[in-house]
Protein backbone atom coordinates (compact mmCIF):
# COMPACT_ATOMS: atom_id res chain seq x y z
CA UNK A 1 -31.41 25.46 14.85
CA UNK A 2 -32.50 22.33 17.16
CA UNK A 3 -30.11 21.31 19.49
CA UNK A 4 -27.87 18.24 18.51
CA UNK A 5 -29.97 15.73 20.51
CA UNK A 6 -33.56 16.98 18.96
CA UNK A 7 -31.10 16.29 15.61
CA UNK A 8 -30.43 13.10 16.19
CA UNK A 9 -33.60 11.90 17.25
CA UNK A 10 -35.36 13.25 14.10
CA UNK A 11 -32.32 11.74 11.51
CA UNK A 12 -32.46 7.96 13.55
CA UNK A 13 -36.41 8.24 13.01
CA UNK A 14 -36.18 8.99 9.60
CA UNK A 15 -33.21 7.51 7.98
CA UNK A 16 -31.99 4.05 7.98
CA UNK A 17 -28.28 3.33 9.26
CA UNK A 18 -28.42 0.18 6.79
CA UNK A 19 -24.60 -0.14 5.06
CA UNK A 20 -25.96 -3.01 2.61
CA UNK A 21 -24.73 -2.60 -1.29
CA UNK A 22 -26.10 -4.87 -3.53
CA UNK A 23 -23.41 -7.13 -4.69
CA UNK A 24 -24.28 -7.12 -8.33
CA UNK A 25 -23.96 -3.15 -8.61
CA UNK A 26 -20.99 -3.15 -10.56
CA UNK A 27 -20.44 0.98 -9.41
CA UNK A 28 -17.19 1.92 -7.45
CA UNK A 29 -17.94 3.38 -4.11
CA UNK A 30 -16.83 5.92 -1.69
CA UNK A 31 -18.29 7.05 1.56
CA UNK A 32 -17.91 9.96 3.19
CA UNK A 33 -18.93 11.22 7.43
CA UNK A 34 -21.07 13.99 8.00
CA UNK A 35 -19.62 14.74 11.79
CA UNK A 36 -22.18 16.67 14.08
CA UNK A 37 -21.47 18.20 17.38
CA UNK A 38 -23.11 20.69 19.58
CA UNK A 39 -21.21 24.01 20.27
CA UNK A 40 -23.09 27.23 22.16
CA UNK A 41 -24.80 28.41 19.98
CA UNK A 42 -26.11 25.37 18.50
CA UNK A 43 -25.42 21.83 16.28
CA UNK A 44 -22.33 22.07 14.05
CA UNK A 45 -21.12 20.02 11.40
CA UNK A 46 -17.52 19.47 10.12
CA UNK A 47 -15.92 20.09 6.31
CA UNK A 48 -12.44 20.19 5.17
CA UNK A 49 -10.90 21.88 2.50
CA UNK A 50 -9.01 19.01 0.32
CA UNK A 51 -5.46 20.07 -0.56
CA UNK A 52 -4.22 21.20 -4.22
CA UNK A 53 -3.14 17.97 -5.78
CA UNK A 54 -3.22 17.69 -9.86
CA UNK A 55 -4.27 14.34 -9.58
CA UNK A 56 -7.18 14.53 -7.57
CA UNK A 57 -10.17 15.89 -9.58
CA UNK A 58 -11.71 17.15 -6.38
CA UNK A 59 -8.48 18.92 -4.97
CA UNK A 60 -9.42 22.05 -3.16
CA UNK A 61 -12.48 21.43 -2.82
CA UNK A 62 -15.26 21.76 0.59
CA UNK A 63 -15.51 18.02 1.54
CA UNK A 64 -17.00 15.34 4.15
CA UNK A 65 -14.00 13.75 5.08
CA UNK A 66 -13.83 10.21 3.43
CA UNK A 67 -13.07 8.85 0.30
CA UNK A 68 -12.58 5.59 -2.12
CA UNK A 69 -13.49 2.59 -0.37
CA UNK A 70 -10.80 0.10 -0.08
CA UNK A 71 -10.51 -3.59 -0.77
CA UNK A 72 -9.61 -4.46 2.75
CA UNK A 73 -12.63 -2.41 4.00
CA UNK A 74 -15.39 -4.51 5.82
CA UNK A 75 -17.99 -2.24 4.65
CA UNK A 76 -18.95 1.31 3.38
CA UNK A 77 -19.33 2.00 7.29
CA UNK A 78 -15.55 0.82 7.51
CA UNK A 79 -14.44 2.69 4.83
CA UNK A 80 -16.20 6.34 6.05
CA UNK A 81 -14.66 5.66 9.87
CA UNK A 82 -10.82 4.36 8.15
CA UNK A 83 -10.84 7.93 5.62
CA UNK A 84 -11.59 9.74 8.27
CA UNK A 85 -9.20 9.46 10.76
CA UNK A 86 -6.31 9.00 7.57
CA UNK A 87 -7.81 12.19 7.12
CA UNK A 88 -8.35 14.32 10.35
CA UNK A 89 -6.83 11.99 12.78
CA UNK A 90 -10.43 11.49 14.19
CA UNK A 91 -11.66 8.17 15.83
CA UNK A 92 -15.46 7.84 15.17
CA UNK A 93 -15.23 4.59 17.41
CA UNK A 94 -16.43 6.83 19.97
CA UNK A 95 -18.94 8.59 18.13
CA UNK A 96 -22.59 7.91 17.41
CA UNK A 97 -23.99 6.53 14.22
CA UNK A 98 -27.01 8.26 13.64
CA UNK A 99 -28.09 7.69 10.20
CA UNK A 100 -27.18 6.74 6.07
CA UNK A 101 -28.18 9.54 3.93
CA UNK A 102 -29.18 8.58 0.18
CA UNK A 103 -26.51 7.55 -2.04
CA UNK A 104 -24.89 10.42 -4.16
CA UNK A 105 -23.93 9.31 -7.69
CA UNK A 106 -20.44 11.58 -9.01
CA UNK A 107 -20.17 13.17 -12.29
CA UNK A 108 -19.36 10.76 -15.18
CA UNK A 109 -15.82 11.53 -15.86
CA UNK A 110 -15.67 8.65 -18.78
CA UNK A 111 -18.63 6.95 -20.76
CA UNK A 112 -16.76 3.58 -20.88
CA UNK A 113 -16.48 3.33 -17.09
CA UNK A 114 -19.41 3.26 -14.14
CA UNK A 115 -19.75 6.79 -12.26
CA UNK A 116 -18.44 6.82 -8.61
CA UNK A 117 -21.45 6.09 -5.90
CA UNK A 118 -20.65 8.18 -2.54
CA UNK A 119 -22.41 6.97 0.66
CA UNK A 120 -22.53 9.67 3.41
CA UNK A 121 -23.11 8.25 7.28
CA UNK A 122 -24.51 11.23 9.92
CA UNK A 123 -22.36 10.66 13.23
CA UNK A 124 -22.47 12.42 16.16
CA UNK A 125 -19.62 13.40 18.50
CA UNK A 126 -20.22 13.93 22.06
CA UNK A 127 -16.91 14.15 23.29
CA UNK A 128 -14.40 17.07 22.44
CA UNK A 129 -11.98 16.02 19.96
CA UNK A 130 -8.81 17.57 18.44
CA UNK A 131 -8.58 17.18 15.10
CA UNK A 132 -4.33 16.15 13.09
CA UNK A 133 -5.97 16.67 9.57
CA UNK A 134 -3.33 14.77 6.94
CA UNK A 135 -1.17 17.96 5.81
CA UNK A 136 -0.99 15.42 2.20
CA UNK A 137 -4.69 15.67 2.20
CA UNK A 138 -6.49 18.45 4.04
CA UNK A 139 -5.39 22.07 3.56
CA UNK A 140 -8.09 23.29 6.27
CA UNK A 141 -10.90 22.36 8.85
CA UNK A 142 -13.84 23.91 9.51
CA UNK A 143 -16.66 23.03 11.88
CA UNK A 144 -19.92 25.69 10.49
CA UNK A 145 -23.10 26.01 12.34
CA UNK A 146 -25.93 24.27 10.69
CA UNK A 147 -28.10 27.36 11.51
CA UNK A 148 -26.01 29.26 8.77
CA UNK A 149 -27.31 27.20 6.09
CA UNK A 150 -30.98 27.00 7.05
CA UNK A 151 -30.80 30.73 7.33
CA UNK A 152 -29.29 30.96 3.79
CA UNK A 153 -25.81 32.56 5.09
CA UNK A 154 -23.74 32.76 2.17
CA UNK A 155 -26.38 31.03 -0.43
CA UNK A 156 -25.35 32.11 -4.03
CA UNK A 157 -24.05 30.52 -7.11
CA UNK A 158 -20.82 28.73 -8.53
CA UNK A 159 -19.72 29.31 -11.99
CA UNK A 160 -16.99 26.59 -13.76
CA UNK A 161 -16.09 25.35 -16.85
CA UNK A 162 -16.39 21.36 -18.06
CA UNK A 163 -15.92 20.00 -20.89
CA UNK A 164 -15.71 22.70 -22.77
CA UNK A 165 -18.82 24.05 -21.78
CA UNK A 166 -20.23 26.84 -18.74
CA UNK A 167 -21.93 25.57 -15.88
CA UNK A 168 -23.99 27.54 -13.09
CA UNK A 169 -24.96 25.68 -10.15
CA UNK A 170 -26.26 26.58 -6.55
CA UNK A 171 -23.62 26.52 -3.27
CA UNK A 172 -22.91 27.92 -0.19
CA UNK A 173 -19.83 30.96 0.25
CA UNK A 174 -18.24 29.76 4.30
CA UNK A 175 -16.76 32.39 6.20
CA UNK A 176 -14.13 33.61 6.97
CA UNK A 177 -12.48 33.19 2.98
CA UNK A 178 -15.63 32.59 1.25
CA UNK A 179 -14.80 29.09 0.55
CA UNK A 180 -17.07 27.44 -1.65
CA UNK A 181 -19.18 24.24 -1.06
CA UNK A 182 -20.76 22.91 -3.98
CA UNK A 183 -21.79 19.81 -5.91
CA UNK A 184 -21.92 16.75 -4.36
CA UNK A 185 -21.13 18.06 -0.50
CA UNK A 186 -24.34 20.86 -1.40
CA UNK A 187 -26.34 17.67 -2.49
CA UNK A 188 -25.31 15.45 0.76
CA UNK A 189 -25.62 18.50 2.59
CA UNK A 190 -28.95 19.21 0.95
CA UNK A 191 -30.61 15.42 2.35
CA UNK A 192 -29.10 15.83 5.50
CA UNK A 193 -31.14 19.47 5.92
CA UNK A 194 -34.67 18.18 4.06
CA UNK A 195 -34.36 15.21 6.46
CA UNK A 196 -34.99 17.87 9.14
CA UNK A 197 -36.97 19.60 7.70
CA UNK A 198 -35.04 22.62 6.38
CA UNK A 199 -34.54 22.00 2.83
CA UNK A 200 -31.58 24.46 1.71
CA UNK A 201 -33.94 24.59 -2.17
């Protein structure tokens, strides 16, 4: 894989770093940080496992760190940089913004209410950082080597139930416990890699 600069260069030529929402959209919004740093053996990017909680339809799961954008929130920019460091105590002040991926519709969970509309932002962090991830709301960190998925490491399938009904969709097994990224982080993950040309499809 390129190294984090060649990255960056090819995401800011490509990608806009535009936070506008169009004010009549009447959607509830979320936005979430894809976090890229350069390690030895080439670019990384950060996930965390979201604790168990019975509330939160996504507990568990292999996440971006962000989440539900706020009222008090200045913008869906505000709202990825706030949820992450509630999140994994990290500061993305000092980060780069490199780019706004495409917007990520959820799963309708209700047909009287508008689906959830997730904004991912590409930053990229130059500077070691230690990460205090919220024990209330990340089990687990992991920083994986973008190489892995271009290369197909750990490419298979995800079976689950909803509504009543079997679904089979692609995802990526992480090492070292196999944990399982699917869904919308595969999608986000998915424009992030075609946007370099290394489409994961």
């Amino acid at each position: 894989m390129e190294s984090l600069e060649r990255i960056v260069a090819k995401l800011a030529a490509r990608l806009e770093r535009d936070e506008h929402v169009d004010p009549s959209d009447p959607a509830p919004r979320a936005a979430v940080a894809a976090i890229l740093r350069q390690a030895p053996a080439g670019a990384e990017v950060l996930f965390i496992e979201r604790a168990e909680h019975p509330r939160d339809p996504w507990s568990g799961h292999v996440a971006f760190p962000g989440g539900r954008r706020d009222p008090a929130d200045t913008s869906l920019l505000a709202t990825a940089v706030r949820e992450t460091r509630e999140e994994v105590g990290l500061e993305l002040a000092g980060a780069e913004l490199v780019a706004r991926l495409p917007d990520v519709p959820a799963p309708r969970t209700s047909a009287t209410r508008p689906s959830l509309v997730v904004t991912p932002f590409v930053f990229a962090l130059r500077q070691p950082a230690a990460l205090t991830p919220s024990e209330a709301e990340v089990a687990d960190t992991l920083w994986v080597p973008l190489d892995a998925f271009v290369r197909g490491h750990g490419k298979g399938t995800f079976r689950f139930t909803w509504e009543g009904r079997e679904h089979e969709v692609p995802c990526f097994r992480l090492a070292p416990r196999e944990r399982v990224l699917w869904g919308m982080t595969y999608r986000m993950l998915g424009t992030l890699l075609e946007a370099l040309d290394a489409p994961i499809d």
